[in-house]
N, C-alpha and C. Protein backbone atom coordinates (compact mmCIF):
# COMPACT_ATOMS: atom_id res chain seq x y z
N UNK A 1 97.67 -44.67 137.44
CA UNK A 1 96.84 -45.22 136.38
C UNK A 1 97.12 -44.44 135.10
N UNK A 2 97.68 -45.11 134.40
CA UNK A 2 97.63 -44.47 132.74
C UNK A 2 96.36 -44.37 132.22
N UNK A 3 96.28 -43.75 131.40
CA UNK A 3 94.97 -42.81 130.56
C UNK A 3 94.66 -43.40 129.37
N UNK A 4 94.39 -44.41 128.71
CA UNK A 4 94.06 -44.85 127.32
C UNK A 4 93.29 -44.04 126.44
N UNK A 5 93.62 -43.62 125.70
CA UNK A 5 92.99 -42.55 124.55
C UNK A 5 92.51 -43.25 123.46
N UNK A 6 91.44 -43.24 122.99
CA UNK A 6 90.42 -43.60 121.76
C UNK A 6 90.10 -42.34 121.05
N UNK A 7 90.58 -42.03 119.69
CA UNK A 7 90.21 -40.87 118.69
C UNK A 7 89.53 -41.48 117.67
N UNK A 8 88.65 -40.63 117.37
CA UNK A 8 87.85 -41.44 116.14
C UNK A 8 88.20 -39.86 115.23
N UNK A 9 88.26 -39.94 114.24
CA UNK A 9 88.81 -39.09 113.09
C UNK A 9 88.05 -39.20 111.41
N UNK A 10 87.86 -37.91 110.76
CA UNK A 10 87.40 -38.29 109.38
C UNK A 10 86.69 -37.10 109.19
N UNK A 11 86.68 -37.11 107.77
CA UNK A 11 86.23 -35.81 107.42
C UNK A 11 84.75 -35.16 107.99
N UNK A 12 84.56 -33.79 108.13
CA UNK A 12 83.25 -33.56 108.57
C UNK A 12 81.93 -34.55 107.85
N UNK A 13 81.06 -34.60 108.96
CA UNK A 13 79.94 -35.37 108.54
C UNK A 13 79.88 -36.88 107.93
N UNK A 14 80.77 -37.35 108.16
CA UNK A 14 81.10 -38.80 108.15
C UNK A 14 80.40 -39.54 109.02
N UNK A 15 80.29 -39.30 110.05
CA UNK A 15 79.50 -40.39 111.26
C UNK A 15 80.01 -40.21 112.47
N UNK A 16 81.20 -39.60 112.53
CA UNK A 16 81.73 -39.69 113.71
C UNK A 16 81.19 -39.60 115.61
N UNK A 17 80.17 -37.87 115.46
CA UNK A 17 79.21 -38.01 116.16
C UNK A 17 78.48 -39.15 116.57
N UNK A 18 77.56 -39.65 115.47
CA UNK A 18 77.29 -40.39 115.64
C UNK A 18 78.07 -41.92 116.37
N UNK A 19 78.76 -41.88 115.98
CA UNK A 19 79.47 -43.29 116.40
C UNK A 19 79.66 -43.03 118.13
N UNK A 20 80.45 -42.22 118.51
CA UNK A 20 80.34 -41.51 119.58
C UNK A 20 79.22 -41.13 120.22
N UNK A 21 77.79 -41.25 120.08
CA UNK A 21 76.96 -41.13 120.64
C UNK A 21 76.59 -42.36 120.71
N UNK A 22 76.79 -43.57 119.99
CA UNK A 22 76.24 -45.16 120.07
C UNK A 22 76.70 -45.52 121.54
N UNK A 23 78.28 -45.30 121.24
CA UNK A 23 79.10 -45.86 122.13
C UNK A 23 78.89 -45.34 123.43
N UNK A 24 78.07 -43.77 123.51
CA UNK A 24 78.06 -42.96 125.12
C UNK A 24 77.04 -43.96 125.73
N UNK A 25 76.47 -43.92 125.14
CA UNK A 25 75.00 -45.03 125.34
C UNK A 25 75.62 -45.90 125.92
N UNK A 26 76.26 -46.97 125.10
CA UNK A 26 76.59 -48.11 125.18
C UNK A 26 77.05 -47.89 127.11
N UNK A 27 78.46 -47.21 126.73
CA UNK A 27 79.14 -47.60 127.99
C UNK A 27 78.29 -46.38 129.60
N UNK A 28 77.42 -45.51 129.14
CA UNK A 28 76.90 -45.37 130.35
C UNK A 28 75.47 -46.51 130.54
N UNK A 29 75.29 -47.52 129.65
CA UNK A 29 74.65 -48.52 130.86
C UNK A 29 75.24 -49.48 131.38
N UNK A 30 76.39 -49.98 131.05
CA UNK A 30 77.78 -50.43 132.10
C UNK A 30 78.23 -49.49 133.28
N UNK A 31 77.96 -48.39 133.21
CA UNK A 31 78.88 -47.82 134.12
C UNK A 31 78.17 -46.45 134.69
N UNK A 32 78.38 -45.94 135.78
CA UNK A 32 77.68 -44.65 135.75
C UNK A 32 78.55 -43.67 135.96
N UNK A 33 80.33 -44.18 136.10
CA UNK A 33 81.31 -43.12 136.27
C UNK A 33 81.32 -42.61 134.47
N UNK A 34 80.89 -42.72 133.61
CA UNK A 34 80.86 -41.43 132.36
C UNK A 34 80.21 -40.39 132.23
N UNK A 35 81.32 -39.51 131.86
CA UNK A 35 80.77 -38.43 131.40
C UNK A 35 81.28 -37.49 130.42
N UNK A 36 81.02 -36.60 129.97
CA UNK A 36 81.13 -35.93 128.69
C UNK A 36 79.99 -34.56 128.09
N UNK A 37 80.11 -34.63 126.85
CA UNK A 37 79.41 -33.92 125.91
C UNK A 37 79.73 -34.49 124.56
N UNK A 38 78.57 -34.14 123.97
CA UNK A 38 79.11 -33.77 121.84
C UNK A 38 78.35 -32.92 121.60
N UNK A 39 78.90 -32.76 120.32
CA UNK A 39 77.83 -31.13 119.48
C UNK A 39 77.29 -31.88 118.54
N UNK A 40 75.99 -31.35 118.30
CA UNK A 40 75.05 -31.48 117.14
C UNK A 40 74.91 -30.47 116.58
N UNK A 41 74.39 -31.06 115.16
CA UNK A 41 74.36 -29.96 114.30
C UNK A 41 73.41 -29.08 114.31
N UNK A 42 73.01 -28.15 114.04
CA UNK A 42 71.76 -27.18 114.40
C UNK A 42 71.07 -26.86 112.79
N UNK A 43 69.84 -26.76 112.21
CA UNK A 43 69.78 -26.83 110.85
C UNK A 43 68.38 -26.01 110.91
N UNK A 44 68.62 -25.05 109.94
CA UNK A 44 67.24 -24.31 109.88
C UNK A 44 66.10 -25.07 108.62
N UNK A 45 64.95 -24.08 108.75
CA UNK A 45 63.82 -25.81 108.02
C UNK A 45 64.26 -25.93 106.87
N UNK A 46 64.90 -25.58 106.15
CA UNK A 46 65.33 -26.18 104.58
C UNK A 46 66.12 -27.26 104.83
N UNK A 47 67.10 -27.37 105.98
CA UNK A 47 67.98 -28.76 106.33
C UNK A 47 69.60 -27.97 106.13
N UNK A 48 69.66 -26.40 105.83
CA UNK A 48 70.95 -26.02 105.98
C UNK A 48 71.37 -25.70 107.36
N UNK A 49 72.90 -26.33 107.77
CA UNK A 49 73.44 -26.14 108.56
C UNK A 49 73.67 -24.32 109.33
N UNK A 50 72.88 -24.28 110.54
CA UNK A 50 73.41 -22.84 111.15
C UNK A 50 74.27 -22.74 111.99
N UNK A 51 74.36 -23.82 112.63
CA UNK A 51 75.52 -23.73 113.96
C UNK A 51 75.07 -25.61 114.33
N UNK A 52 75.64 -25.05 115.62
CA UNK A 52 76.18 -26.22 116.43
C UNK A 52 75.50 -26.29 117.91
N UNK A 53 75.30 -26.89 118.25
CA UNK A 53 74.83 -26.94 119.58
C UNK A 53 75.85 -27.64 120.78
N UNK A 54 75.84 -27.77 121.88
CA UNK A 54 76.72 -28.57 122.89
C UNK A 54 75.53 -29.01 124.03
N UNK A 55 75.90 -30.46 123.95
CA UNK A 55 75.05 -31.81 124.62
C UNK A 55 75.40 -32.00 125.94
N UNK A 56 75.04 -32.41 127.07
CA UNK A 56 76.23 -33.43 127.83
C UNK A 56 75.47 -34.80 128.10
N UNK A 57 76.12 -35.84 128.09
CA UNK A 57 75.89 -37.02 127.43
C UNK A 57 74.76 -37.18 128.43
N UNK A 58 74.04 -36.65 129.56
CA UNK A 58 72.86 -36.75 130.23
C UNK A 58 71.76 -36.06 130.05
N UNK A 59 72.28 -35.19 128.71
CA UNK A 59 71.09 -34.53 128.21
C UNK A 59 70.82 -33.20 129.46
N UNK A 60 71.29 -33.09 130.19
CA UNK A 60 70.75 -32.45 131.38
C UNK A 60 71.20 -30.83 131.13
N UNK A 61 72.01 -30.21 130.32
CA UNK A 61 72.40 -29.33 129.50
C UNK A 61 72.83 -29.23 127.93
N UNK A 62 71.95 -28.41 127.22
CA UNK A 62 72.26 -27.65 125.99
C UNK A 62 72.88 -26.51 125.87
N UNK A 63 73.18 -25.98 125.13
CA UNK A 63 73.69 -24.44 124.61
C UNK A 63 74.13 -24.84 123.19
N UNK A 64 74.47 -23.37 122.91
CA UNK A 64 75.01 -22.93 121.96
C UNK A 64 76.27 -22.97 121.85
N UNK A 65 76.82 -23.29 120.64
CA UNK A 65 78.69 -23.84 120.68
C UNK A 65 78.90 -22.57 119.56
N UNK A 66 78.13 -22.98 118.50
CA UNK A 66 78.17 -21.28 117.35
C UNK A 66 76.77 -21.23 116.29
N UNK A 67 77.01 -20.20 115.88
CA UNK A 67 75.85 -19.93 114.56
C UNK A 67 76.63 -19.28 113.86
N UNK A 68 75.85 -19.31 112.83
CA UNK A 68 76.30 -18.19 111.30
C UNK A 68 76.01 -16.45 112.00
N UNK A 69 74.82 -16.62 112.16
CA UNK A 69 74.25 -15.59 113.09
C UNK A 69 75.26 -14.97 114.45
N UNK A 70 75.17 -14.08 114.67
CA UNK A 70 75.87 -13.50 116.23
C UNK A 70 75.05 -13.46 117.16
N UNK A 71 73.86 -13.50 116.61
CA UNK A 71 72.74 -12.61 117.74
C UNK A 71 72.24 -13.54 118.89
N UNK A 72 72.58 -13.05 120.01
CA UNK A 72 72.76 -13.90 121.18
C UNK A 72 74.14 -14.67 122.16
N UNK A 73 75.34 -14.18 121.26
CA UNK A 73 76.44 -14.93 121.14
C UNK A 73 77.51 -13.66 121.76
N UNK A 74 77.78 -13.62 123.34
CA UNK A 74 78.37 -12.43 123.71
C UNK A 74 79.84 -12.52 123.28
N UNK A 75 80.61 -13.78 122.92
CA UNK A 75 81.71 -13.99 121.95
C UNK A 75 82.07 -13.08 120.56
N UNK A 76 83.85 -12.52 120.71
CA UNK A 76 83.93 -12.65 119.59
C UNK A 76 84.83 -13.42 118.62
N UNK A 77 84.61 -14.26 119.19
CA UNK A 77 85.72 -15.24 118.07
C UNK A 77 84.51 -16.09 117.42
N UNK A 78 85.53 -15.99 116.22
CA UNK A 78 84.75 -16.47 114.85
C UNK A 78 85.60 -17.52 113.97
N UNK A 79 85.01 -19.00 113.86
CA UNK A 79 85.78 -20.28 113.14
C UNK A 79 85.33 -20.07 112.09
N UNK A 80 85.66 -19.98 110.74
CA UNK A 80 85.05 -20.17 109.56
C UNK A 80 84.00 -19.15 109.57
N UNK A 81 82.68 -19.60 109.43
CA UNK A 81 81.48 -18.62 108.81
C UNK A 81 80.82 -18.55 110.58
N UNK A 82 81.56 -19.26 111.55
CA UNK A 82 80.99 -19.62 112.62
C UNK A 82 81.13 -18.46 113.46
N UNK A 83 79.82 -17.50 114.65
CA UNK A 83 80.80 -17.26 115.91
C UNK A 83 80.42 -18.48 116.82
N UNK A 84 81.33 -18.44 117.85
CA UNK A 84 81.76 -19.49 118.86
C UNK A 84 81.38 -18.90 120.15
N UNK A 85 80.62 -19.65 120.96
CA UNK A 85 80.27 -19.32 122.09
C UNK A 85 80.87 -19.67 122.77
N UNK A 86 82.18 -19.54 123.77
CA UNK A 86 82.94 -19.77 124.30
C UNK A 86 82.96 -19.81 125.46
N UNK A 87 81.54 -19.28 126.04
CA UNK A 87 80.55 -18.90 127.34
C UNK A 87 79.58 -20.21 127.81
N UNK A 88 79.67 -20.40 126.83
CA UNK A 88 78.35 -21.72 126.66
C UNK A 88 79.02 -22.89 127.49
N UNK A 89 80.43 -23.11 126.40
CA UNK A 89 81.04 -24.01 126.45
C UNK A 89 81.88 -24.11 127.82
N UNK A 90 82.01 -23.25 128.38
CA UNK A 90 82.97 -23.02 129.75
C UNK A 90 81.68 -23.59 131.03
N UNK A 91 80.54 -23.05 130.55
CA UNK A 91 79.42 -23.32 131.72
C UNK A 91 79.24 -24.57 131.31
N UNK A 92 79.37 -25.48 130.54
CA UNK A 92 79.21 -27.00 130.40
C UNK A 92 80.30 -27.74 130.93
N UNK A 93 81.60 -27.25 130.37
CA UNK A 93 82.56 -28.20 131.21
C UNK A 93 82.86 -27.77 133.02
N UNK A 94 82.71 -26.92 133.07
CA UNK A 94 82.79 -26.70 135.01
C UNK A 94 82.12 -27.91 135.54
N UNK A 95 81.11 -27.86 135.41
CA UNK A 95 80.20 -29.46 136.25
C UNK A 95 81.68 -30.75 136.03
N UNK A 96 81.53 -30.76 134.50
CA UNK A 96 82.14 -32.04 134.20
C UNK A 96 84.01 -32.15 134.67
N UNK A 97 84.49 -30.93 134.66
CA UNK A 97 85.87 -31.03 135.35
C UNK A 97 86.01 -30.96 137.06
N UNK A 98 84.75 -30.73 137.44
CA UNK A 98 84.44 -30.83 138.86
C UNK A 98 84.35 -32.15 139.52
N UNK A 99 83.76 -32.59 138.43
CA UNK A 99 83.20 -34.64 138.84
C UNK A 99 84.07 -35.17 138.48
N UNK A 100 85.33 -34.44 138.22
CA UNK A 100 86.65 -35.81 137.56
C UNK A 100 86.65 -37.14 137.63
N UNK A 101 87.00 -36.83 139.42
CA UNK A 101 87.26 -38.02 140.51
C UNK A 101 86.05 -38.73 140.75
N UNK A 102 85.20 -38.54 139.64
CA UNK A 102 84.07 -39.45 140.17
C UNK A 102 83.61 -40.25 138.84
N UNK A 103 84.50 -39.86 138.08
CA UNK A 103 84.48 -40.47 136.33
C UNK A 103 85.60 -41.29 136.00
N UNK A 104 85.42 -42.27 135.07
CA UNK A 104 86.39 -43.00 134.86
C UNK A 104 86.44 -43.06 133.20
N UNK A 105 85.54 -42.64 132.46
CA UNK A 105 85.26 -42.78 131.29
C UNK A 105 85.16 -41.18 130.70
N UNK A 106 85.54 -40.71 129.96
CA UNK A 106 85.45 -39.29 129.23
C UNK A 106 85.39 -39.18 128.06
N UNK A 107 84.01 -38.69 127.88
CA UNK A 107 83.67 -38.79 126.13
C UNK A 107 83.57 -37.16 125.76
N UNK A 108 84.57 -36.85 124.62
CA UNK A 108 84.45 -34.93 124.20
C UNK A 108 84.60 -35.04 122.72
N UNK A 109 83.20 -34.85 121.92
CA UNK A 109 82.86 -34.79 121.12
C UNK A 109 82.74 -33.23 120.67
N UNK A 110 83.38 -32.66 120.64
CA UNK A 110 84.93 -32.89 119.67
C UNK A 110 86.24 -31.94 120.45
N UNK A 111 87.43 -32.73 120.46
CA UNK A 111 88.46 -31.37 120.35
C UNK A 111 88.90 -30.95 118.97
N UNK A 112 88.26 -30.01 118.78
CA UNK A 112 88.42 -29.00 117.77
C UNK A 112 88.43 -27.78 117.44
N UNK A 113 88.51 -26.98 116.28
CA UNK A 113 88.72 -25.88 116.08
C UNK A 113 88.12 -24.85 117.27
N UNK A 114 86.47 -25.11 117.10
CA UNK A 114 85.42 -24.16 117.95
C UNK A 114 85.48 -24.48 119.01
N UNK A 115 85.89 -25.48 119.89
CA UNK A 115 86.18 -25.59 121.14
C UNK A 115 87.48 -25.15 121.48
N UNK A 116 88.47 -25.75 120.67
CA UNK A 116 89.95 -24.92 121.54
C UNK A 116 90.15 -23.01 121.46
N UNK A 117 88.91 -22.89 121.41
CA UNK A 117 88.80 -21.11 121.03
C UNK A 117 88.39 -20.48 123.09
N UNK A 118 88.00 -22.15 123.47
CA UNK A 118 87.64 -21.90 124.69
C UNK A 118 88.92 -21.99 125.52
N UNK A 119 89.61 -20.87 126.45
CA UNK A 119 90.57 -20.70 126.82
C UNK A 119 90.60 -21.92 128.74
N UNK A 120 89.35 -22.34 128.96
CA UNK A 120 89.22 -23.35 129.98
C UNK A 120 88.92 -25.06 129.35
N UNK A 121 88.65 -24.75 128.17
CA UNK A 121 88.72 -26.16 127.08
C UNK A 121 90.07 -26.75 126.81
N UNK A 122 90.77 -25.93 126.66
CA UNK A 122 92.31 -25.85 126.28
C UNK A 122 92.93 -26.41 127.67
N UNK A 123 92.80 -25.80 128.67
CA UNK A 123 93.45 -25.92 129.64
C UNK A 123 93.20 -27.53 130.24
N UNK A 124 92.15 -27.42 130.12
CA UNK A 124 91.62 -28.94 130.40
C UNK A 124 91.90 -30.48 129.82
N UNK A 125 92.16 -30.00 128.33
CA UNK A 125 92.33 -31.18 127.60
C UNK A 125 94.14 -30.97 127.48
N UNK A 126 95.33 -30.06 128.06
CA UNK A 126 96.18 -30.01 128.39
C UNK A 126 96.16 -30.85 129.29
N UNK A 127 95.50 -30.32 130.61
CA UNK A 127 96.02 -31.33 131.73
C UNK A 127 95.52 -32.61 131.54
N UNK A 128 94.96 -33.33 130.84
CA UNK A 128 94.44 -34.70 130.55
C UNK A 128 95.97 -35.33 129.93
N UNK A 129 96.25 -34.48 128.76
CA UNK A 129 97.35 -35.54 128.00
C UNK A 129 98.61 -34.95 128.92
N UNK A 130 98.75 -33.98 129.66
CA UNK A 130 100.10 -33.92 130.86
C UNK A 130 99.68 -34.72 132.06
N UNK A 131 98.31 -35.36 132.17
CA UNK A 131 98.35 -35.81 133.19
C UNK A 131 98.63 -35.14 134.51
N UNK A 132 98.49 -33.86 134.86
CA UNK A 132 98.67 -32.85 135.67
C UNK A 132 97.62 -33.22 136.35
N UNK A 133 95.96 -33.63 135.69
CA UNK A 133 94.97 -33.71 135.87
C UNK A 133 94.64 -35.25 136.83
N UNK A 134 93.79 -35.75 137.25
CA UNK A 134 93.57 -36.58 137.75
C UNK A 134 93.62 -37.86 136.46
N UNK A 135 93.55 -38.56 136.31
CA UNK A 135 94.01 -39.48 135.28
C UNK A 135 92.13 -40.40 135.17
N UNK A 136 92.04 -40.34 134.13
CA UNK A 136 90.84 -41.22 133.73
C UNK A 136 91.38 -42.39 132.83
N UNK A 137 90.08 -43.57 132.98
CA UNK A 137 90.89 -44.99 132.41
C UNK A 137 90.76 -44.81 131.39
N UNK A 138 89.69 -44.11 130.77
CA UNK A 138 89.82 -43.89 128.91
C UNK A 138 89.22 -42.55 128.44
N UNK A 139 90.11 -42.32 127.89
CA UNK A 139 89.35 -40.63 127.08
C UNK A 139 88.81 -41.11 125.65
N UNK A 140 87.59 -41.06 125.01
CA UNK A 140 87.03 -41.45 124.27
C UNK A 140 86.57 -40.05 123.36
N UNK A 141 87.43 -39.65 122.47
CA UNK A 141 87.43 -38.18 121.73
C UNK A 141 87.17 -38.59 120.42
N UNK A 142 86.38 -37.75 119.61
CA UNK A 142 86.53 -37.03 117.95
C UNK A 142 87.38 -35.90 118.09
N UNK A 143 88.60 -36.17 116.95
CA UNK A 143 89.16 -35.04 116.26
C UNK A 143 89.21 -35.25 114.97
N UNK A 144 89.16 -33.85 114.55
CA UNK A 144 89.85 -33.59 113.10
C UNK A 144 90.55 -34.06 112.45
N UNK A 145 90.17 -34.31 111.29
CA UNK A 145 91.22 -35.41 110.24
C UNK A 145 92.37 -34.31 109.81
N UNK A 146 92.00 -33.57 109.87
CA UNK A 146 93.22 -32.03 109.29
C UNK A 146 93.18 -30.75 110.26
N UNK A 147 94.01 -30.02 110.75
CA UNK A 147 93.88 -28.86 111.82
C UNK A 147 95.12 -28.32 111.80
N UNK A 148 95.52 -27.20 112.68
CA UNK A 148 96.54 -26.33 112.12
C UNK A 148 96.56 -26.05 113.94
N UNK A 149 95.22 -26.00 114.64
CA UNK A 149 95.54 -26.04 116.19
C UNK A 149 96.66 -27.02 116.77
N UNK A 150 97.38 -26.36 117.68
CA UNK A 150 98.39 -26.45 118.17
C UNK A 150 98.33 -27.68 119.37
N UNK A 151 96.69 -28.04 120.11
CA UNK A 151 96.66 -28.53 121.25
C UNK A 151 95.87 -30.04 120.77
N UNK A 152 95.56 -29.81 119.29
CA UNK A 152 94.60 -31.05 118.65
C UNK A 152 95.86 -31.63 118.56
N UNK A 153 97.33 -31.16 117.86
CA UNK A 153 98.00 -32.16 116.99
C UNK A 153 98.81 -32.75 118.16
N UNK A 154 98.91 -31.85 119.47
CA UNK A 154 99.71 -32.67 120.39
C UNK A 154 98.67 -33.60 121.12
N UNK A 155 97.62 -33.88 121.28
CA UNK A 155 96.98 -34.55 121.37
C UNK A 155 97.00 -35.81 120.77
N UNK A 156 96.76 -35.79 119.70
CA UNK A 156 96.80 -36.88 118.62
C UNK A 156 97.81 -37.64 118.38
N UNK A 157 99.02 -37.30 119.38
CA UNK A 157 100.66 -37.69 119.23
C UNK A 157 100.52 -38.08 120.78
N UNK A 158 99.68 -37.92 121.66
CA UNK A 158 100.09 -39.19 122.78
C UNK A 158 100.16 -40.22 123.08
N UNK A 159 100.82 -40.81 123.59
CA UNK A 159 101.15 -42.09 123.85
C UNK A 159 100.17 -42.99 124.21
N UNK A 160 99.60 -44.33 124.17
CA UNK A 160 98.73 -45.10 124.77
C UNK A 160 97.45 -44.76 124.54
N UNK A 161 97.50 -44.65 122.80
CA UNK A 161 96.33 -44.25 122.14
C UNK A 161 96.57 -44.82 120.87
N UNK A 162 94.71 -45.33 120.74
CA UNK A 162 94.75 -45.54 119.39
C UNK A 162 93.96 -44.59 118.28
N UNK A 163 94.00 -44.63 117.34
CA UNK A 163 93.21 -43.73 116.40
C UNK A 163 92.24 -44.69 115.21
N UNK A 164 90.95 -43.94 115.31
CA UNK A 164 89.94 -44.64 114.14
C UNK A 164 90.12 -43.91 113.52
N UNK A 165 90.12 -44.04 111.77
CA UNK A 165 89.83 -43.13 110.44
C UNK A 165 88.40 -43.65 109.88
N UNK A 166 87.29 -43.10 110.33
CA UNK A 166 86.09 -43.25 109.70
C UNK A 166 85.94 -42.68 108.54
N UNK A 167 85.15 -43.38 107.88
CA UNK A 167 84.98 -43.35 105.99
C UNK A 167 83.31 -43.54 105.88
N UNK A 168 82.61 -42.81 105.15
CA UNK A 168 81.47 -43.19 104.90
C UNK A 168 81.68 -44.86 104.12
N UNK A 169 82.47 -45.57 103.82
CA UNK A 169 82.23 -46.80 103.36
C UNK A 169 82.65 -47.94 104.72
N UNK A 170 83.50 -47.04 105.56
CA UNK A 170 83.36 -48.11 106.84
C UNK A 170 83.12 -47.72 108.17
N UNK A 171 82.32 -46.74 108.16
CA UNK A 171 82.01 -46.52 109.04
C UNK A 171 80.40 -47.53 110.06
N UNK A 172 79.58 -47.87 109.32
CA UNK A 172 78.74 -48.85 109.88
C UNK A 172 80.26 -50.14 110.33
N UNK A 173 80.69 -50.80 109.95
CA UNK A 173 81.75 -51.83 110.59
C UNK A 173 82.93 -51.58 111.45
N UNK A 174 83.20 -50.31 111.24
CA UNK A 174 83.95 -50.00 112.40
C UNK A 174 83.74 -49.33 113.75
N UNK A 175 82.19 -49.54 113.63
CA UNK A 175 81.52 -49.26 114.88
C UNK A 175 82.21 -50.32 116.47
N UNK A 176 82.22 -51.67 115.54
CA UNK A 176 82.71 -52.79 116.42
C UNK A 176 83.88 -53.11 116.50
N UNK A 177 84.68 -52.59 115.80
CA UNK A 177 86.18 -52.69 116.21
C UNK A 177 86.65 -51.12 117.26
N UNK A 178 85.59 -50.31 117.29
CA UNK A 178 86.07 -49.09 118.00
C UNK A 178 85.36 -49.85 119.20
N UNK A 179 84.48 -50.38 119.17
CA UNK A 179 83.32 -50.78 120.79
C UNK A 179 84.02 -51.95 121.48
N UNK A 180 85.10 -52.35 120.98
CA UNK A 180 85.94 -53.47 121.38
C UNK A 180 86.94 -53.46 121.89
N UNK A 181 87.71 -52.36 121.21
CA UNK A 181 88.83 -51.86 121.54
C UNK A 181 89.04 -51.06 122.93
N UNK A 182 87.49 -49.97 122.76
CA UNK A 182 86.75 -49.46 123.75
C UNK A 182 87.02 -50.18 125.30
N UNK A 183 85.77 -51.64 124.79
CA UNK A 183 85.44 -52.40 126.13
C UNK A 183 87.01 -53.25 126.62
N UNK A 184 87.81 -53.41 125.50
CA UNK A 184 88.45 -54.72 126.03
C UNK A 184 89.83 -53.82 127.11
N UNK A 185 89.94 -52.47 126.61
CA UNK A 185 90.56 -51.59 127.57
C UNK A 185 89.90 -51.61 129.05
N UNK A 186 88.50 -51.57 129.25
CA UNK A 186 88.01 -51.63 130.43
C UNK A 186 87.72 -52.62 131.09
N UNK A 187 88.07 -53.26 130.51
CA UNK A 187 87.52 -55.22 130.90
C UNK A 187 86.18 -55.48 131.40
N UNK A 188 85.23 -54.26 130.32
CA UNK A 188 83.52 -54.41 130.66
C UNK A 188 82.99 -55.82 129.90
């Protein structure tokens, strides 16, 4: 079974999350083989951004992905103004690389900077595009419109994938050409 890849792409804070969280919805009440995560943003009460949090699309685990802050964060790698919990993120995907064979749908909101800092994140989303890994019918990812990581850009260059460029001016309408493209791959 080949692997169909869906990237949705665009500058930070565009919608992308979001769009990717419509769609987790969407296709886990078709199906109950999905699974995943995304990060949300974390915002102290004025509405400025502190970090990031990590979801899994059942809600059934949170953590911490990074803050501005360290405190609490036994990591030391640091993205930007970010540290990266790289601890967090390893205890979220174990469940989900465990249930492979029991998923058919894979939603990872996001491969990016603060995640490929995770040295079992990396490894994982390697064996997906080598296919080393058990093969899922669709990987349903956000990446980076720009990156300098080494495992995003070979990513973004595999085969039997398409790519969205979300725009705050089309992003409400290209909700349904990504949910189509999505379903008509799965023949839901």
């Amino acid at each position: 079974m080949s692997t169909f890849f869906v990237f949705i792409t665009g500058a930070p804070g565009v919608g992308k999350t979001t769009i990717i969280k419509r769609l987790a919805e969407e296709l886990r009440l078709t199906s109950d083989r999905v699974s995943g995560f995304y990060t949300e943003d974390v915002r102290n009460r004025r509405g400025k951004r502190i970090g990031f949090d990590v979801v899994t699309l059942d809600s059934l685990f949170r953590g911490v992905l990074a803050r501005k802050d360290r405190t609490g964060i036994t990591s030391k790698r640091k993205v930007g103004h970010f540290f990266v919990d790289t601890t967090t993120l390893d205890k979220l995907l174990l469940p989900i690389i465990a249930s492979r064979d029991a998923v058919d749908i894979l939603i990872i909101d996001e491969i990016g900077k603060m995640e490929v800092e995770s040295d079992i994140f990396r490894k994982f989303i390697s064996g997906i595009i080598t296919t080393e890994e058990k093969s899922y019918k669709l990987v349903l990812a956000t990446v980076p419109l720009v990156t300098s990581k080494r495992i995003v850009k070979k990513i973004r260059c595999v085969s039997n994938s398409k790519t969205f460029l979300v725009t705050k001016s089309n992003r409400t309408a290209i909700y349904d050409e990504i949910r189509t493209t999505v379903t008509a791959d799965l023949l839901i």
